[in-house]
C-alpha atoms as a PDB file:
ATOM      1  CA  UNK A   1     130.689  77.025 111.007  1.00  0.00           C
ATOM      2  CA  UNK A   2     129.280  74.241 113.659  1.00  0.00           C
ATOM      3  CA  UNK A   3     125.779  74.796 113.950  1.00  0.00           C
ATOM      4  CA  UNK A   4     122.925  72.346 115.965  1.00  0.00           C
ATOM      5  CA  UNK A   5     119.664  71.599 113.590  1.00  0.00           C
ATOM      6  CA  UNK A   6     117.230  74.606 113.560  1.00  0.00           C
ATOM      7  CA  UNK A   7     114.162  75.213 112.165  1.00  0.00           C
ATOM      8  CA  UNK A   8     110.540  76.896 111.537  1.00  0.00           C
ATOM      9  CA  UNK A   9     107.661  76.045 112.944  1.00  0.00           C
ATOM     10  CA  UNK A  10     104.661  76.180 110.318  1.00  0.00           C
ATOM     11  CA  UNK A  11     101.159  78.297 111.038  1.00  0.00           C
ATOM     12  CA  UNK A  12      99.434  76.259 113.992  1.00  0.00           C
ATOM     13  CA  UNK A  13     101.946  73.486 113.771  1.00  0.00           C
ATOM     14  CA  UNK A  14     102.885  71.629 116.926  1.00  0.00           C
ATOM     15  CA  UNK A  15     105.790  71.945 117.814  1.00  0.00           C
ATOM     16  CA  UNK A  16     106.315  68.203 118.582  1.00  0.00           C
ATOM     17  CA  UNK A  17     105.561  68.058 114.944  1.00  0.00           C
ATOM     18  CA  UNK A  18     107.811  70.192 113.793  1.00  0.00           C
ATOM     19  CA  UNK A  19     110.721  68.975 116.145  1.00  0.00           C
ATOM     20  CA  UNK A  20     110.284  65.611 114.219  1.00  0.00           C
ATOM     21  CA  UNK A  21     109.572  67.214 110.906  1.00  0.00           C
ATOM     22  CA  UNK A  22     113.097  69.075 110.917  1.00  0.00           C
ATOM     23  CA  UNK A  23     115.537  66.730 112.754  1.00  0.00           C
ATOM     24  CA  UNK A  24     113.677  64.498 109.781  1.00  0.00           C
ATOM     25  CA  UNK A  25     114.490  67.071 107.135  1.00  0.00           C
ATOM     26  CA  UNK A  26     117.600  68.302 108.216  1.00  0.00           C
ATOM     27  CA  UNK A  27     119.255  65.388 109.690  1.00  0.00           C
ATOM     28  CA  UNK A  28     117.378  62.217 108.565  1.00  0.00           C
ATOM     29  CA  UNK A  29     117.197  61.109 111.836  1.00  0.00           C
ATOM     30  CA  UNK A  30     114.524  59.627 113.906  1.00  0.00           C
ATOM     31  CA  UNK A  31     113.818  60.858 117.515  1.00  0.00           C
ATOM     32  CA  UNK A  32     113.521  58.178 120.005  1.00  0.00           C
ATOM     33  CA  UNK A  33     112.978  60.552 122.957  1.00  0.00           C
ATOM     34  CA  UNK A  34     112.685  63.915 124.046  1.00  0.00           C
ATOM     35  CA  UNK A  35     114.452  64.703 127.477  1.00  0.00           C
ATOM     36  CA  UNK A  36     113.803  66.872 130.342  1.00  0.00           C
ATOM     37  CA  UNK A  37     110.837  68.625 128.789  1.00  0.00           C
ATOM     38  CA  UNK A  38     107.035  68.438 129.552  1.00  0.00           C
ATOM     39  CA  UNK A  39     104.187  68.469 127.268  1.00  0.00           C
ATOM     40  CA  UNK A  40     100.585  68.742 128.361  1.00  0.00           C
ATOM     41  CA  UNK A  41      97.302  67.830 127.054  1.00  0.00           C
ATOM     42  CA  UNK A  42      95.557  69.406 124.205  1.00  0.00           C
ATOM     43  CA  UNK A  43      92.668  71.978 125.204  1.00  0.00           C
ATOM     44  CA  UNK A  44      90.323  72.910 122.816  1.00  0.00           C
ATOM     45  CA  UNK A  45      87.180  75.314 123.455  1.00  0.00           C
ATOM     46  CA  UNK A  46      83.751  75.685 121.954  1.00  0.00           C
ATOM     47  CA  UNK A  47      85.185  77.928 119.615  1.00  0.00           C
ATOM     48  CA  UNK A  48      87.775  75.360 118.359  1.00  0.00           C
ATOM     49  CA  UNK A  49      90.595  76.954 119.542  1.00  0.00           C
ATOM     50  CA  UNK A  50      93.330  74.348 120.485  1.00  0.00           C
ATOM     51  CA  UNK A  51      95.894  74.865 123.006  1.00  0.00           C
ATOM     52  CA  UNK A  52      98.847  73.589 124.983  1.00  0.00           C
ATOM     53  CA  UNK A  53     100.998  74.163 127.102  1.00  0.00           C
ATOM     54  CA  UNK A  54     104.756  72.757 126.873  1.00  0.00           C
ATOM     55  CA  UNK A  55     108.437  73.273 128.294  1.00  0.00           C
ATOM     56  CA  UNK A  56     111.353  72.600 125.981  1.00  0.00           C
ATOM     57  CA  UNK A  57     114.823  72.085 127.149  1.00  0.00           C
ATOM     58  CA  UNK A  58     116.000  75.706 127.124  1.00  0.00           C
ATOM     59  CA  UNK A  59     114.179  78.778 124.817  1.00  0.00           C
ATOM     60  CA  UNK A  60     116.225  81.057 123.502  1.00  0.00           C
ATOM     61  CA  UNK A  61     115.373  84.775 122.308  1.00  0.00           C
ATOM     62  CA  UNK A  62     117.080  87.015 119.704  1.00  0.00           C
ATOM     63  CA  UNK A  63     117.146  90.587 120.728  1.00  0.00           C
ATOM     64  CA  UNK A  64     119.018  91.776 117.883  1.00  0.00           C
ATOM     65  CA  UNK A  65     120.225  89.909 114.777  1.00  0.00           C
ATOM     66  CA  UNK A  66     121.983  91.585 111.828  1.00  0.00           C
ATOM     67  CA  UNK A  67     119.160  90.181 109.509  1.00  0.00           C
ATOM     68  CA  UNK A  68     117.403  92.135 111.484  1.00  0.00           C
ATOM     69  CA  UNK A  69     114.770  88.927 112.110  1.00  0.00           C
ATOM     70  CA  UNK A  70     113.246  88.783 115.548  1.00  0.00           C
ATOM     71  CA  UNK A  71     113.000  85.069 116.719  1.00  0.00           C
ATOM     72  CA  UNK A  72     112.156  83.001 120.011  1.00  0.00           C
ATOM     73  CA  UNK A  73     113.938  79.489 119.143  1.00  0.00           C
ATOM     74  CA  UNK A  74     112.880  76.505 121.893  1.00  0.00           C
ATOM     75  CA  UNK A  75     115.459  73.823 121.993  1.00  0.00           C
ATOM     76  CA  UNK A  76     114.866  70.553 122.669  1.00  0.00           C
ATOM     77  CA  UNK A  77     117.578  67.955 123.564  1.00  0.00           C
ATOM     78  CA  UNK A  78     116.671  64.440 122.229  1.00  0.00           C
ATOM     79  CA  UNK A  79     117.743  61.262 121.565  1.00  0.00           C
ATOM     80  CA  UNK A  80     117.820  59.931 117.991  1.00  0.00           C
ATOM     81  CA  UNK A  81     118.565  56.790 115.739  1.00  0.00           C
ATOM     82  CA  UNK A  82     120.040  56.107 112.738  1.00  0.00           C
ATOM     83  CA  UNK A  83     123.447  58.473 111.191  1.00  0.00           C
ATOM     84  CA  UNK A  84     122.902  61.545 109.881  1.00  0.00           C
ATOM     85  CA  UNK A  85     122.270  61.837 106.254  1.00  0.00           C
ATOM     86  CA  UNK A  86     122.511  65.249 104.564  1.00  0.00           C
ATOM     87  CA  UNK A  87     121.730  67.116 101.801  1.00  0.00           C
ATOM     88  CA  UNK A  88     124.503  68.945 100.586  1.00  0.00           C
ATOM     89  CA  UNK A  89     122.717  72.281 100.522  1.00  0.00           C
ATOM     90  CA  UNK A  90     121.628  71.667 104.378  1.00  0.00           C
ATOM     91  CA  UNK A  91     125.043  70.876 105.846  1.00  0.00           C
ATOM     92  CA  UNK A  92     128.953  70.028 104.960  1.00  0.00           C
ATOM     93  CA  UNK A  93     130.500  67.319 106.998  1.00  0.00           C
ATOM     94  CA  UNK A  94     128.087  66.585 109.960  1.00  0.00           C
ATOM     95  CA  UNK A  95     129.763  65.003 112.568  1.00  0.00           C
ATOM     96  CA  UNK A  96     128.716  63.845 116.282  1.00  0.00           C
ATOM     97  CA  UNK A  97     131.208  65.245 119.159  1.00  0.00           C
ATOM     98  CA  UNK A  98     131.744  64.534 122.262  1.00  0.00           C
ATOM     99  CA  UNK A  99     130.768  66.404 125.481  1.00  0.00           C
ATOM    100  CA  UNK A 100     134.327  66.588 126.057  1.00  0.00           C
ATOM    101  CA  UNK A 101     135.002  67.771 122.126  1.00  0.00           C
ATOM    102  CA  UNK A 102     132.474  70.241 122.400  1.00  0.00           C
ATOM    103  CA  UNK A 103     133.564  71.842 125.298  1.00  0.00           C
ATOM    104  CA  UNK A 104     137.193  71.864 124.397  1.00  0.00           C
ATOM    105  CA  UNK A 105     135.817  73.563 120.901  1.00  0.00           C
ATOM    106  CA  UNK A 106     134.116  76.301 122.685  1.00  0.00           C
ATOM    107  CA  UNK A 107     136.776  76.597 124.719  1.00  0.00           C
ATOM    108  CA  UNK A 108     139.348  77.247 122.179  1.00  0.00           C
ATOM    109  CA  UNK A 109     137.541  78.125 119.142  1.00  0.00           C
ATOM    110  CA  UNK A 110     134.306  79.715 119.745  1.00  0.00           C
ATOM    111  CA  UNK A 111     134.367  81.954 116.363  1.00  0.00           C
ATOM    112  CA  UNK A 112     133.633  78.419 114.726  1.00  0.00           C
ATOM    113  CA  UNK A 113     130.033  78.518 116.129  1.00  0.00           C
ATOM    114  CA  UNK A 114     126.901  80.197 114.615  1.00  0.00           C
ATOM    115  CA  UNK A 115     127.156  82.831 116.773  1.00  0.00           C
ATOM    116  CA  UNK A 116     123.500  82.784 118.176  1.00  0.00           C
ATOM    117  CA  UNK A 117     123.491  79.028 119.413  1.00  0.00           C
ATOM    118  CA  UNK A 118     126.684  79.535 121.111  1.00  0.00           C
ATOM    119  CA  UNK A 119     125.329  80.304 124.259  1.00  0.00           C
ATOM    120  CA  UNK A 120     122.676  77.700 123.891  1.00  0.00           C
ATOM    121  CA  UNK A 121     125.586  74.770 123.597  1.00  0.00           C
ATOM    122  CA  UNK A 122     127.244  76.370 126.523  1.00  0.00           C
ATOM    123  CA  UNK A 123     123.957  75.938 128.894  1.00  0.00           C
ATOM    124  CA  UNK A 124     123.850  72.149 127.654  1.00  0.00           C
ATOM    125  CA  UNK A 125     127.490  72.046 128.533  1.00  0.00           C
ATOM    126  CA  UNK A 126     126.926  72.765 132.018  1.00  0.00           C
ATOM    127  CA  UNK A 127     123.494  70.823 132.326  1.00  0.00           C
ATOM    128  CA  UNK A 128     125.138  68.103 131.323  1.00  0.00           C
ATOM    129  CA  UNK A 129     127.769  68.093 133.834  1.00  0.00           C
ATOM    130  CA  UNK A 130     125.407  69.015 136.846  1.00  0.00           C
ATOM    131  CA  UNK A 131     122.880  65.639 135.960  1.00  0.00           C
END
């Protein structure tokens, strides 16, 4: 199954944080820069609330999952250093493809996807040809 690094985002994390935290955890790689996304200043109140507001690369809702687990996923296209280093209970055989790989993948053998991010990969697909 090719899947793209997912994650959870913790009670009151940021989500900066926890972009870094999992491409960290999952991937052992280092972001070097987040594109086409905006991220705006931190608010807080008099009551200590903290805020922002922030626009990811694509989000991405689940309206029905056989686990039966509702999620809103944001997805965030960066760049990154360093080669991926796994844990063998995270991932088998990570591998970087090309735009042209990928697309001849989901072209010819979409069942190989995690279903849910399919349509996600697709959207970069045609980002990525229209920059």
């Amino acid at each position: 199954m090719i899947e793209i690094p997912a994650g959870n985002i913790n009670a009151y994390e940021n989500v900066y944080e926890a972009l870094r935290r999992e491409v960290k955890e999952e991937c052992d790689l280092e972001i070097t820069n987040i594109i086409d996304h905006y991220r705006g200043p931190i608010r807080e109140s008099k009551k200590r609330d903290k805020t922002f507001v922030f626009k990811p690369f694509l989000c991405q809702q689940a309206l029905q999952t056989n686990a039966g687990l509702p999620w809103i996923g944001f997805v965030f296209l960066c760049e990154v250093k360093g080669e991926p280093h796994l844990e063998p209970t995270e991932a088998k055989d990570p591998q970087w493809l090309t735009i042209a790989e990928l697309r001849q993948l989901i072209k010819t053998k979409p069942a190989k996807f995690f279903p849910i991010q399919l349509p996600v990969l697709e959207y970069f697909i045609r980002y990525w040809k229209n920059r």
